[in-house]
N, C-alpha and C. Protein backbone atom coordinates (compact mmCIF):
# COMPACT_ATOMS: atom_id res chain seq x y z
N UNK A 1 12.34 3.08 39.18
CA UNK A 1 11.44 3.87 38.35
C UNK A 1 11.32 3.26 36.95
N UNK A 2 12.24 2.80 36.22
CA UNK A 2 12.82 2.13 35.43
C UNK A 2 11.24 0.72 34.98
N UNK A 3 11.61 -0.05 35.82
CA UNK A 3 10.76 -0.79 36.61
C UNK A 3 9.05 -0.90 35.94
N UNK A 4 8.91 0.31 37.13
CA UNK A 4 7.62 1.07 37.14
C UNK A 4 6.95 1.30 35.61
N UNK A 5 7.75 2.22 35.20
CA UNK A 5 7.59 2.55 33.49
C UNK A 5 7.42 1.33 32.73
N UNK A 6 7.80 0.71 32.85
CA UNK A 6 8.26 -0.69 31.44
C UNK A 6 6.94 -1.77 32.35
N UNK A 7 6.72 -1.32 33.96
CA UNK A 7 5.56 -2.29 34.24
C UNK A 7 3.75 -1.83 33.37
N UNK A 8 3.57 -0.42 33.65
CA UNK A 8 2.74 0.37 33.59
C UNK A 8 2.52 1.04 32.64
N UNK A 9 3.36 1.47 31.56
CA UNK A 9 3.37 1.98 30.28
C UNK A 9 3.86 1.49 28.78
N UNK A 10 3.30 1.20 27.89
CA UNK A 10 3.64 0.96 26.49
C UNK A 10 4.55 1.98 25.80
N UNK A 11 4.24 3.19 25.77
CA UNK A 11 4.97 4.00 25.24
C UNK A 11 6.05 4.48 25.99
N UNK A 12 7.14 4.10 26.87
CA UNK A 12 8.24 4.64 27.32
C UNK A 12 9.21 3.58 26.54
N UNK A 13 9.90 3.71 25.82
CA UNK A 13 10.75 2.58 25.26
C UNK A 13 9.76 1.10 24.95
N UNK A 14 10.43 0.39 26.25
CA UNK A 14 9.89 -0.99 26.30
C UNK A 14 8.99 -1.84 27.21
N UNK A 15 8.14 -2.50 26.91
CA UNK A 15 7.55 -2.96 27.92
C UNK A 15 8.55 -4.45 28.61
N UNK A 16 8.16 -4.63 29.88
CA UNK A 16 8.46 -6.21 30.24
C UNK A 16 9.14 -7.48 29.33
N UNK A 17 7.61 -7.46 28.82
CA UNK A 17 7.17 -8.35 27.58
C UNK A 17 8.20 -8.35 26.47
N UNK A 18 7.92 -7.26 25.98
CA UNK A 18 9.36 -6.77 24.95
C UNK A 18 10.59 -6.90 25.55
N UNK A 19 10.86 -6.54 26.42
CA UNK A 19 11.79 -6.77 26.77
C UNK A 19 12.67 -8.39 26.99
N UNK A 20 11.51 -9.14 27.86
CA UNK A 20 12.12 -10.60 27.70
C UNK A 20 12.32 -11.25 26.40
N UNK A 21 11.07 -11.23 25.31
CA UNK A 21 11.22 -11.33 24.15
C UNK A 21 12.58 -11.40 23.15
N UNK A 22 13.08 -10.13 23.64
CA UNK A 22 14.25 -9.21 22.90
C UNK A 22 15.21 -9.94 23.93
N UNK A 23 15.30 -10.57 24.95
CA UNK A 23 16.14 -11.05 25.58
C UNK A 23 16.86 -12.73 24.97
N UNK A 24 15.40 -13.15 25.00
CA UNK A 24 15.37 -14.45 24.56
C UNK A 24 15.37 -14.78 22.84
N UNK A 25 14.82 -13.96 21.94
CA UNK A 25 14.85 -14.50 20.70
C UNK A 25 15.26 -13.20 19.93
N UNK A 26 15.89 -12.15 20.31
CA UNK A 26 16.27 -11.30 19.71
C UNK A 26 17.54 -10.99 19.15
N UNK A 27 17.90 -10.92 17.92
CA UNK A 27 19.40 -10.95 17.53
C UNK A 27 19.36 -9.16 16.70
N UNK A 28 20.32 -8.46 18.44
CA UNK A 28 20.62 -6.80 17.78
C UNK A 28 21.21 -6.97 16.10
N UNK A 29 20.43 -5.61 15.65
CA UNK A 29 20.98 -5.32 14.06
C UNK A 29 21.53 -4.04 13.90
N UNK A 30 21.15 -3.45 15.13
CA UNK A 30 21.79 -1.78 14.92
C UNK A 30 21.24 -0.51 15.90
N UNK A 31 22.05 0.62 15.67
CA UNK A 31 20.95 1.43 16.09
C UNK A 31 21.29 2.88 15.28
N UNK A 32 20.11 4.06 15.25
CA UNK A 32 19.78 4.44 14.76
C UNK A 32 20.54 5.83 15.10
N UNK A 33 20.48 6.97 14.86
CA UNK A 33 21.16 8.75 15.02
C UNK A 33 20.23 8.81 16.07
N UNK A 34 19.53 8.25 16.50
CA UNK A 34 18.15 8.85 17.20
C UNK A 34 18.74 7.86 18.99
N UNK A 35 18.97 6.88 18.57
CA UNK A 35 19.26 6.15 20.08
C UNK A 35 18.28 4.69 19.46
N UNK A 36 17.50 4.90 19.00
CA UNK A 36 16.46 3.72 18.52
C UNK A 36 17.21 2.44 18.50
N UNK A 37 16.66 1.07 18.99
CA UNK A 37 17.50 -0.08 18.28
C UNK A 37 16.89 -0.81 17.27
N UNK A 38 17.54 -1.54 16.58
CA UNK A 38 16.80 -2.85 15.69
C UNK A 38 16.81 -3.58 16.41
N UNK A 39 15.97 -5.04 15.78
CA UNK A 39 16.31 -6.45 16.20
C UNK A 39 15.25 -7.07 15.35
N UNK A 40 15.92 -8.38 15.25
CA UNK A 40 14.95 -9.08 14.29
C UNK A 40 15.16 -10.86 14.56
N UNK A 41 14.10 -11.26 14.33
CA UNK A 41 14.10 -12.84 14.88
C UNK A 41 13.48 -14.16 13.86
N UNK A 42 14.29 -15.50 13.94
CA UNK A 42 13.33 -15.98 13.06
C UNK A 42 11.59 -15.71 13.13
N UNK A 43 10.98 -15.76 12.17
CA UNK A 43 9.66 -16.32 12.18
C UNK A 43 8.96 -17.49 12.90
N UNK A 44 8.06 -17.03 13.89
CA UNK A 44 7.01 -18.46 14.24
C UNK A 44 6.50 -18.73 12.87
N UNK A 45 5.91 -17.99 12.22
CA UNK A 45 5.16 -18.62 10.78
C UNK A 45 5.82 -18.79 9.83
N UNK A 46 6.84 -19.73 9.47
CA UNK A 46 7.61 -19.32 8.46
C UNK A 46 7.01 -19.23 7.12
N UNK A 47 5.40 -19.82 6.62
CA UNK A 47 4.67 -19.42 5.80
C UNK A 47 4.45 -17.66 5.20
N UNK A 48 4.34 -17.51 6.20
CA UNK A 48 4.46 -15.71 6.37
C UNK A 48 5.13 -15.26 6.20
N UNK A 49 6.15 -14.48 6.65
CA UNK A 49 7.33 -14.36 6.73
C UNK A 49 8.71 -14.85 7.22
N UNK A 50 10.02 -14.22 6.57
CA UNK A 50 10.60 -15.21 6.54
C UNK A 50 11.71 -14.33 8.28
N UNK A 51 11.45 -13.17 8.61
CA UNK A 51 11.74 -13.21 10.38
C UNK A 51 10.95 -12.21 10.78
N UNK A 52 10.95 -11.68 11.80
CA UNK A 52 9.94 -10.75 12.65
C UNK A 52 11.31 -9.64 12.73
N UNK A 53 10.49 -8.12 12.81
CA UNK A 53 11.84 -7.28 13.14
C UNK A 53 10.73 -5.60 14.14
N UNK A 54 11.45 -5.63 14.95
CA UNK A 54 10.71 -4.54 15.65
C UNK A 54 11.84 -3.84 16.19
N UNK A 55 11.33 -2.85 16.75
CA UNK A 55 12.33 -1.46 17.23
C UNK A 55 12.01 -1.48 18.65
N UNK A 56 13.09 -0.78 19.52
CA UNK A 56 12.99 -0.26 20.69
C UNK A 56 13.62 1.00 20.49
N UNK A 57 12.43 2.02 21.28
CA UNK A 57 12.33 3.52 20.77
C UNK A 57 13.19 3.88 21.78
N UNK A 58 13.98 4.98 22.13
CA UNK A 58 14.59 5.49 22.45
C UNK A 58 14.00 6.78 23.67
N UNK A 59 13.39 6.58 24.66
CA UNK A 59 12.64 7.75 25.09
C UNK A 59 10.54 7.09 24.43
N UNK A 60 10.00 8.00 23.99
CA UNK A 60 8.51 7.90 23.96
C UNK A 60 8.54 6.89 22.10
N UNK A 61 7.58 6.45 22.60
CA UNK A 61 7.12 5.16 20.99
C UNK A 61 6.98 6.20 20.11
N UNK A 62 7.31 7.12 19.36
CA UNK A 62 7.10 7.58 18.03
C UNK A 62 7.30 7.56 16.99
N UNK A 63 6.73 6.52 15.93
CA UNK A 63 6.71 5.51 14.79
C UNK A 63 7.87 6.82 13.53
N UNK A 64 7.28 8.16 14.10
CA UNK A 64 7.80 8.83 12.78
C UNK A 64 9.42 9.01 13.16
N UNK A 65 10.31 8.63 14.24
CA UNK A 65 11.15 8.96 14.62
C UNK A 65 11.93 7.95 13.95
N UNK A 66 11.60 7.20 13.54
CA UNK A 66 12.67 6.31 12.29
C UNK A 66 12.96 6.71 10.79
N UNK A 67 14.17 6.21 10.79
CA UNK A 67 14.97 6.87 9.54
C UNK A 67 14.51 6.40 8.25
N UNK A 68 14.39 7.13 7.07
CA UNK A 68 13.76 6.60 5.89
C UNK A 68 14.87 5.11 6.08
N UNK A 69 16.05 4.75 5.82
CA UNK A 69 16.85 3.52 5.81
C UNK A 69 16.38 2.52 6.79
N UNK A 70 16.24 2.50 7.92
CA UNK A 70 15.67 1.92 8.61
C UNK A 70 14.19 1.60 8.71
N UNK A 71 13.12 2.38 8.28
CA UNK A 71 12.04 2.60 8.37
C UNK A 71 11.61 0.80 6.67
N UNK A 72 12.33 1.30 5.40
CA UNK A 72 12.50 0.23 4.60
C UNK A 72 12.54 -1.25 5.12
N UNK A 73 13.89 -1.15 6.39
CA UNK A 73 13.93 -2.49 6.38
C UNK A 73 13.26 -2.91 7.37
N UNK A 74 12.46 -1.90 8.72
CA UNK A 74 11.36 -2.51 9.16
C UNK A 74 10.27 -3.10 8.50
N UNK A 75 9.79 -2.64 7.69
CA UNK A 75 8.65 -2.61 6.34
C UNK A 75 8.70 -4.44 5.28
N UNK A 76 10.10 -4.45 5.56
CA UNK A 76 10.48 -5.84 4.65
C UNK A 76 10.57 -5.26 3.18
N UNK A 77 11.28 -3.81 3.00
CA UNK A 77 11.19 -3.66 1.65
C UNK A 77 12.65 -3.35 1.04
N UNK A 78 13.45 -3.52 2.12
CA UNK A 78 15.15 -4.76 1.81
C UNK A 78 15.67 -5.50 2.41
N UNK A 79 15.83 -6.32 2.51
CA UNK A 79 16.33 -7.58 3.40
C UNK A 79 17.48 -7.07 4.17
N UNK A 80 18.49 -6.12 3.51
CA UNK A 80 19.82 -6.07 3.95
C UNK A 80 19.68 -4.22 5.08
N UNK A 81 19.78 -4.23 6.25
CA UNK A 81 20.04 -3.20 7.20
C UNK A 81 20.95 -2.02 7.03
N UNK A 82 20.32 -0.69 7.26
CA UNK A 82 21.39 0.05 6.68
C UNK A 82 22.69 0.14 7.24
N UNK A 83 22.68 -0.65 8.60
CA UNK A 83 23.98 -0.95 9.09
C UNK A 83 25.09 -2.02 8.39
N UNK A 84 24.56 -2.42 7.58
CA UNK A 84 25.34 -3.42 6.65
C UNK A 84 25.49 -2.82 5.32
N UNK A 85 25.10 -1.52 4.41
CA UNK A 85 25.40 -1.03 3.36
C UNK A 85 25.39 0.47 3.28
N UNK A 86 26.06 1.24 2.50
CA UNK A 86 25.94 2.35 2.62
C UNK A 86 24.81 3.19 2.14
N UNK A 87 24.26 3.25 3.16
CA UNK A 87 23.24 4.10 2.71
C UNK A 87 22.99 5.45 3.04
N UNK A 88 22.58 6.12 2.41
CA UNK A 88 22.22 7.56 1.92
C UNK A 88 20.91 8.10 1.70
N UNK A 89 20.30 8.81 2.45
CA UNK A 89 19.32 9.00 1.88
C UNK A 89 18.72 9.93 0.60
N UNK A 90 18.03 9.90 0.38
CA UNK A 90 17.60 10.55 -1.20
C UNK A 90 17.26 12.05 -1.23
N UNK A 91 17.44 13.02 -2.10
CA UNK A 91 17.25 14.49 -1.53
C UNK A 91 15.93 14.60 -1.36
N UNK A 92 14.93 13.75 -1.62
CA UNK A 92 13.70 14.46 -1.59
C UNK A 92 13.05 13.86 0.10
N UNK A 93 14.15 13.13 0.98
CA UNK A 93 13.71 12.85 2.28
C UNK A 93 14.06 13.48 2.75
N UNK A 94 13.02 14.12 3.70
CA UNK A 94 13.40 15.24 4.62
C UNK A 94 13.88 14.40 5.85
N UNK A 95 14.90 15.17 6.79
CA UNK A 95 15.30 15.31 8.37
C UNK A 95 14.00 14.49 9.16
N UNK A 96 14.15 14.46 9.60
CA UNK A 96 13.30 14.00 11.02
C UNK A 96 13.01 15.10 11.85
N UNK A 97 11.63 15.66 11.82
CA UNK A 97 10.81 16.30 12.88
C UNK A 97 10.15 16.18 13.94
N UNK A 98 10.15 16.32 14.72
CA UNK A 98 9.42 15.54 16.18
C UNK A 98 8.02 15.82 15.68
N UNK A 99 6.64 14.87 16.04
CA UNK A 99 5.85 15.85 15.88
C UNK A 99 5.57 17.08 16.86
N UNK A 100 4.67 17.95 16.07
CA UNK A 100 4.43 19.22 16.61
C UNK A 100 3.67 19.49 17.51
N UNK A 101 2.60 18.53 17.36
CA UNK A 101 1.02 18.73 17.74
C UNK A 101 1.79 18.35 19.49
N UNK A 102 0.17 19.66 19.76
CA UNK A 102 0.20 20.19 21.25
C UNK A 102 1.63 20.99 21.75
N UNK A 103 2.16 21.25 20.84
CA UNK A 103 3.36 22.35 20.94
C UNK A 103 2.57 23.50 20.23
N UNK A 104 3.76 25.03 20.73
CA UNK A 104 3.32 25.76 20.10
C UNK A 104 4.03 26.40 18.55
N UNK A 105 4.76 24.96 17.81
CA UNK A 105 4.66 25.31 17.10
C UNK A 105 3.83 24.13 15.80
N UNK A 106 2.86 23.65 16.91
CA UNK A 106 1.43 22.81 15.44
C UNK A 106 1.27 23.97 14.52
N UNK A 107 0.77 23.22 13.47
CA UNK A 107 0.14 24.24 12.59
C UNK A 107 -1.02 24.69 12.84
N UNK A 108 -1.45 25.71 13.04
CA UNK A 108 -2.69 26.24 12.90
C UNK A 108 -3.11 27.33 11.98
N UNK A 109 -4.36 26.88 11.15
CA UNK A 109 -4.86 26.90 9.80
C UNK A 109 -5.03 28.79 10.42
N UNK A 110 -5.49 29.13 9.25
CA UNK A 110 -5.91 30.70 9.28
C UNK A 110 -7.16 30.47 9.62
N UNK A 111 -7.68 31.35 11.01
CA UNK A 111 -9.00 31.34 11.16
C UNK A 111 -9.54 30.51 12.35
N UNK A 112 -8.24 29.85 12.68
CA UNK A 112 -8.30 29.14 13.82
C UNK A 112 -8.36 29.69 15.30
N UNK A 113 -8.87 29.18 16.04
CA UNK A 113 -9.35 30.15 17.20
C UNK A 113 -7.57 30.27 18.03
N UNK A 114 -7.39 29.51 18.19
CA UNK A 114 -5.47 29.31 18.37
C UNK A 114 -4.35 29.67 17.82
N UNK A 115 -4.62 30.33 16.55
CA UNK A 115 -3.60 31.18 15.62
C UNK A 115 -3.79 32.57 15.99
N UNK A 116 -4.83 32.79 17.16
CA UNK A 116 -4.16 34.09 17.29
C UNK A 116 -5.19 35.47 16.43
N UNK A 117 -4.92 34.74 14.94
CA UNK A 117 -5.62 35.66 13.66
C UNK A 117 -7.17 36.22 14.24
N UNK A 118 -8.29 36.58 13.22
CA UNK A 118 -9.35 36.95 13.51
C UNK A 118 -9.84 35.94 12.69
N UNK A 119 -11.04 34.85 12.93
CA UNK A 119 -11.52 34.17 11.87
C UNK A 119 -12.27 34.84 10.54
N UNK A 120 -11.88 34.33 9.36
CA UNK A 120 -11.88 34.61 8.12
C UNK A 120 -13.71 34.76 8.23
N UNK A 121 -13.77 36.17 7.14
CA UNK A 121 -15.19 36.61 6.75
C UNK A 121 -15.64 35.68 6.24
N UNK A 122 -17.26 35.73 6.04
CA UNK A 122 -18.10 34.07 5.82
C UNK A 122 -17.96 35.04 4.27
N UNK A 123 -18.26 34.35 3.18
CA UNK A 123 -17.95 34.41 1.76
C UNK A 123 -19.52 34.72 1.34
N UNK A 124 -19.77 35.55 0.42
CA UNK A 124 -21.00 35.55 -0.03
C UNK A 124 -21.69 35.06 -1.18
N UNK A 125 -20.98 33.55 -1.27
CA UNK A 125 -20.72 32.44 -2.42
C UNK A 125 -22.27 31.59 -2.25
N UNK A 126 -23.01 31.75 -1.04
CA UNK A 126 -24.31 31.28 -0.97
C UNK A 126 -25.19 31.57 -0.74
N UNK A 127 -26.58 31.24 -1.12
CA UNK A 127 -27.83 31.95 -1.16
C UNK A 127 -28.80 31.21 -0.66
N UNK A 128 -29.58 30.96 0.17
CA UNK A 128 -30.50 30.06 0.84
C UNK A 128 -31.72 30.35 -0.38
N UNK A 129 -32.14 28.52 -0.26
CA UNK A 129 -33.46 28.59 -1.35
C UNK A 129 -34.39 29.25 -0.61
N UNK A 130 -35.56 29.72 -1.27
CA UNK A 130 -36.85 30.09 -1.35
C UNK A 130 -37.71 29.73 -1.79
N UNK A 131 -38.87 29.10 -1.16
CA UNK A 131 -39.40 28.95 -2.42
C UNK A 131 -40.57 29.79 -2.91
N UNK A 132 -41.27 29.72 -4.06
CA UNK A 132 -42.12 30.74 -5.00
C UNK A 132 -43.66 30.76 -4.76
């Protein structure tokens, strides 16, 4: 089944592809509270950058499921992994939320046919022209 998934789908963890990739030029850097891994590899361009670094998700591809610390050094905006320094995150980063959407607890605005509510009275803020 295993197999199947990684033949036929992008978003279950890993594909094939990724996978041999990560076999052959991939040097592990860590993994995450979530199950997520690092890995990161020299650069084909070394003009460009100076290595390549991608994730293998843990369960379904969801970009927001990485940690502000980790999320940095995917980005290239510290060289050094939070598995190599202590890091902490800052009070104003929140937890990690799955997203919501197509659960029942998305947000839905007031007025929305799916909240349940009654949609909001039309406002009598406008007046259609006439003319004279």
């Amino acid at each position: 089944m295993l197999f199947l998934k990684q033949l036929f789908t992008w978003w279950n963890g890993q594909t094939l592809n990724t996978r041999f990739y990560t076999w052959r030029k991939g040097n592990y850097v860590g993994a995450d509270q979530f199950g997520n891994k690092y890995y990161r590899a020299k650069s084909a361009l070394p003009q460009s950058i100076a290595e390549r670094r991608w994730v293998v998700y843990n369960g379904y591809s969801e970009a927001s499921s990485i940690p502000p610390g980790w999320h940095g050094w995917m980005h290239h905006r510290t060289d050094v992994p939070p598995t190599e320094e202590n890091y902490t995150p800052r009070e104003w980063q929140k937890p990690y939320v799955p997203n919501q959407t197509g659960t029942p607890n998305a947000y839905r605005p007031k007025g929305s046919i799916l909240s349940g509510a009654k949609p909001a009275p039309r406002a009598a803020d406008y007046s259609a022209w006439r003319p004279e």
